[in-house]
Protein backbone atom coordinates (compact mmCIF):
# COMPACT_ATOMS: atom_id res chain seq x y z
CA UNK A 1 4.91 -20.42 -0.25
CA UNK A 2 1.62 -21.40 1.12
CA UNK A 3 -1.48 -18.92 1.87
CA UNK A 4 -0.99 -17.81 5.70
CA UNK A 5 3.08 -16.67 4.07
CA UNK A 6 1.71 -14.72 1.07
CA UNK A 7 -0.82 -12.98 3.05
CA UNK A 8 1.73 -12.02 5.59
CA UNK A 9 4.18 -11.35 3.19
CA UNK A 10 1.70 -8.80 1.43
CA UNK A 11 0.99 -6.73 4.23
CA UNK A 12 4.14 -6.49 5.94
CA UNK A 13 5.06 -4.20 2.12
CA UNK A 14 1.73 -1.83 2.95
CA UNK A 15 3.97 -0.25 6.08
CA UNK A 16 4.18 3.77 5.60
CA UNK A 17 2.00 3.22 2.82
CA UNK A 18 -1.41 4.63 0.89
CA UNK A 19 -2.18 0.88 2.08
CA UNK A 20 -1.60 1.64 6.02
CA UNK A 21 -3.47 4.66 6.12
CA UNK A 22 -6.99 3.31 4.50
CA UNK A 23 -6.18 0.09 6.70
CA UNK A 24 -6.13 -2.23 3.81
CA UNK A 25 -5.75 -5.99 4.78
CA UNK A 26 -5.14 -8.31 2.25
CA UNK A 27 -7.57 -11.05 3.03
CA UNK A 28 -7.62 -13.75 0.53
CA UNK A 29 -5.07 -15.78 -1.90
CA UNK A 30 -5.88 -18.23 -4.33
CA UNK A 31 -4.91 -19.48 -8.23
CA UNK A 32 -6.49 -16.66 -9.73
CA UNK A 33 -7.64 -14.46 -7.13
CA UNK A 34 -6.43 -12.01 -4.37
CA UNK A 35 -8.75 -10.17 -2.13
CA UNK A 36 -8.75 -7.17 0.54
CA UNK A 37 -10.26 -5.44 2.90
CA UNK A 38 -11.16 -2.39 4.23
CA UNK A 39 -13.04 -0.71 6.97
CA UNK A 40 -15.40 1.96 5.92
CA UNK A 41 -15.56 4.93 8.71
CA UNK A 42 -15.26 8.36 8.45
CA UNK A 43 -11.65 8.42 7.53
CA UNK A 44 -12.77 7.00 3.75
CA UNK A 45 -15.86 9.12 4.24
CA UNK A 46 -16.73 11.88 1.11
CA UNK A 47 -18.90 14.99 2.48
CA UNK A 48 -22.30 13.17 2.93
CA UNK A 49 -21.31 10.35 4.74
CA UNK A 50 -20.48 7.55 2.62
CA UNK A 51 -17.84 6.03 1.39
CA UNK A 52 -15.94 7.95 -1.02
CA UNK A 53 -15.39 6.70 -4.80
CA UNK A 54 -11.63 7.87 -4.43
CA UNK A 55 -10.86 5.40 -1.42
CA UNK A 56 -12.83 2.55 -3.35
CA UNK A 57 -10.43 3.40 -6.23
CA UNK A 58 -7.65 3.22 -4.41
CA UNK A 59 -8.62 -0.47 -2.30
CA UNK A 60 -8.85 -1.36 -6.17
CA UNK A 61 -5.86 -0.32 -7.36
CA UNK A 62 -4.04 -1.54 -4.65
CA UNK A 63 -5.70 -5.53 -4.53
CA UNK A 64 -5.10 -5.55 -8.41
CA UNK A 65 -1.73 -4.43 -8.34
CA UNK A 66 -0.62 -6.62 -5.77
CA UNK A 67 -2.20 -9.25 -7.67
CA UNK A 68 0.07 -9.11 -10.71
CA UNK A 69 3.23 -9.88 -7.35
CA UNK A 70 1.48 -12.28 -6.19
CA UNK A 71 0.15 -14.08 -8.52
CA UNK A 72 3.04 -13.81 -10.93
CA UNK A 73 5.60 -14.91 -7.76
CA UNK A 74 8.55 -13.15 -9.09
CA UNK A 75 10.21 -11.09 -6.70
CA UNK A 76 11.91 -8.58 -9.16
CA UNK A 77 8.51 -7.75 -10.87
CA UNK A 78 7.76 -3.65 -10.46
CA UNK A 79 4.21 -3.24 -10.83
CA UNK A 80 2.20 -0.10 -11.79
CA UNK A 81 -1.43 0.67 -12.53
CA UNK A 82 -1.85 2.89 -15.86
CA UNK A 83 -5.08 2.75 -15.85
CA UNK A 84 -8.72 2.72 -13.84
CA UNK A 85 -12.51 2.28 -14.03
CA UNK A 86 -14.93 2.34 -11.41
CA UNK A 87 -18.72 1.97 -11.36
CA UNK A 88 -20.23 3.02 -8.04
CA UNK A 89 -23.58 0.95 -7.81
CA UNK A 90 -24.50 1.46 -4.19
CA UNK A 91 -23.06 3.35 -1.41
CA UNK A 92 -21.60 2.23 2.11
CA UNK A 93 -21.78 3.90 5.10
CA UNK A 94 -20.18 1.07 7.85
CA UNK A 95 -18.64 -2.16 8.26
CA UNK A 96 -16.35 -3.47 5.71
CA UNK A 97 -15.68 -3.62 2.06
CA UNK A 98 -14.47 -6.21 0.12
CA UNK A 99 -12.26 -5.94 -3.00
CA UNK A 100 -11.40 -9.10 -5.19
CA UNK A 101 -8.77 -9.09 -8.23
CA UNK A 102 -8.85 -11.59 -11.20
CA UNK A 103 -7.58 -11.79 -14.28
CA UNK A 104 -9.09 -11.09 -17.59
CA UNK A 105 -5.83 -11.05 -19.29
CA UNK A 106 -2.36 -11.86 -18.40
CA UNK A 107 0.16 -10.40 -20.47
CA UNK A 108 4.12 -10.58 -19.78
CA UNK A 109 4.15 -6.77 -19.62
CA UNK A 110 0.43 -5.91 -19.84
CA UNK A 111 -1.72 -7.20 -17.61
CA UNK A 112 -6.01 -6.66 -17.05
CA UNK A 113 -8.30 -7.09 -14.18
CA UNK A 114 -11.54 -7.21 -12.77
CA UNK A 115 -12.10 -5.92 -9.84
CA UNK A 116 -15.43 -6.61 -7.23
CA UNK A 117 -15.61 -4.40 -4.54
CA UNK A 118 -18.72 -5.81 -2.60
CA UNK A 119 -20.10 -5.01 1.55
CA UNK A 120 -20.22 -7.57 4.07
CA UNK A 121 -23.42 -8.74 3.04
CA UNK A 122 -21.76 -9.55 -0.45
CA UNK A 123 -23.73 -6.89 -2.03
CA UNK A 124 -21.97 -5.44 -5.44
CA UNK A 125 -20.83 -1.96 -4.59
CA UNK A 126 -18.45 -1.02 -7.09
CA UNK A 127 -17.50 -2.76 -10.23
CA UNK A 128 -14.08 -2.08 -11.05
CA UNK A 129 -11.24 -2.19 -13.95
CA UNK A 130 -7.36 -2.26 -13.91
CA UNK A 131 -4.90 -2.02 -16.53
CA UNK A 132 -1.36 -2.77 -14.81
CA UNK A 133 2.35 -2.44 -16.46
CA UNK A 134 4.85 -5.11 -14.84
CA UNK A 135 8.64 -4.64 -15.58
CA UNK A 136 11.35 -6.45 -13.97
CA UNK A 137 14.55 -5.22 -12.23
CA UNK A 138 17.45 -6.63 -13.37
């Protein structure tokens, strides 16, 4: 499957999803790397106007999990994240963010990521880290 079919593959599964409603787009494919995107209005918005550590959680989340699919390319894998880290270095108010998954570690049922979420001028916004659990159906 080349890049322009995983991409569309990967968004077609965010329908009626956490995924639809933040208007994640996955972006970006490569060897060891999947990125996404999302816009940053008020809908992602905490109380004062920026964007809110719980969205930037969740663009994380969601680009890391779909990593482990992806970039394992085995359609019965179930993935789930057990665990996440953020570090909020500088806030966002408009535009975009940017969220990009690699590896640290790829284990058959443990797998962990990094995760840079960074603004449209490639500024470092939220440093991020993802334990995920993969099973497979049988």
């Amino acid at each position: 499957m080349d890049k322009k079919e995983i991409l569309k593959l990967t968004n077609a599964i965010c329908k009626n999803t956490l995924m639809e409603t933040l208007e994640i787009e996955y972006t970006d494919v490569g060897e060891d790397f999947l990125t996404a995107s999302m816009p940053v209005s008020p809908k992602v918005y905490q109380p004062d106007g920026v964007l809110h550590g719980g969205a930037t959680a969740a663009l994380a989340e969601s680009v890391g999990s779909a990593a482990v699919f992806v970039l394992n390319k085995n359609p019965k894998a179930i993935v789930r994240g057990i665990e996440i880290s953020a570090n909020h270095l500088k806030s966002v108010q408009s535009g975009y963010v940017h969220a990009t998954a690699r590896p640290i570690n790829l284990g058959k049922t443990i797998q962990l990521w990094e995760i840079k979420v960074e603004d449209d001028a490639q500024q470092l916004i939220s440093m991020c880290k993802l334990t995920t659990y993969t099973r497979y159906k049988e």
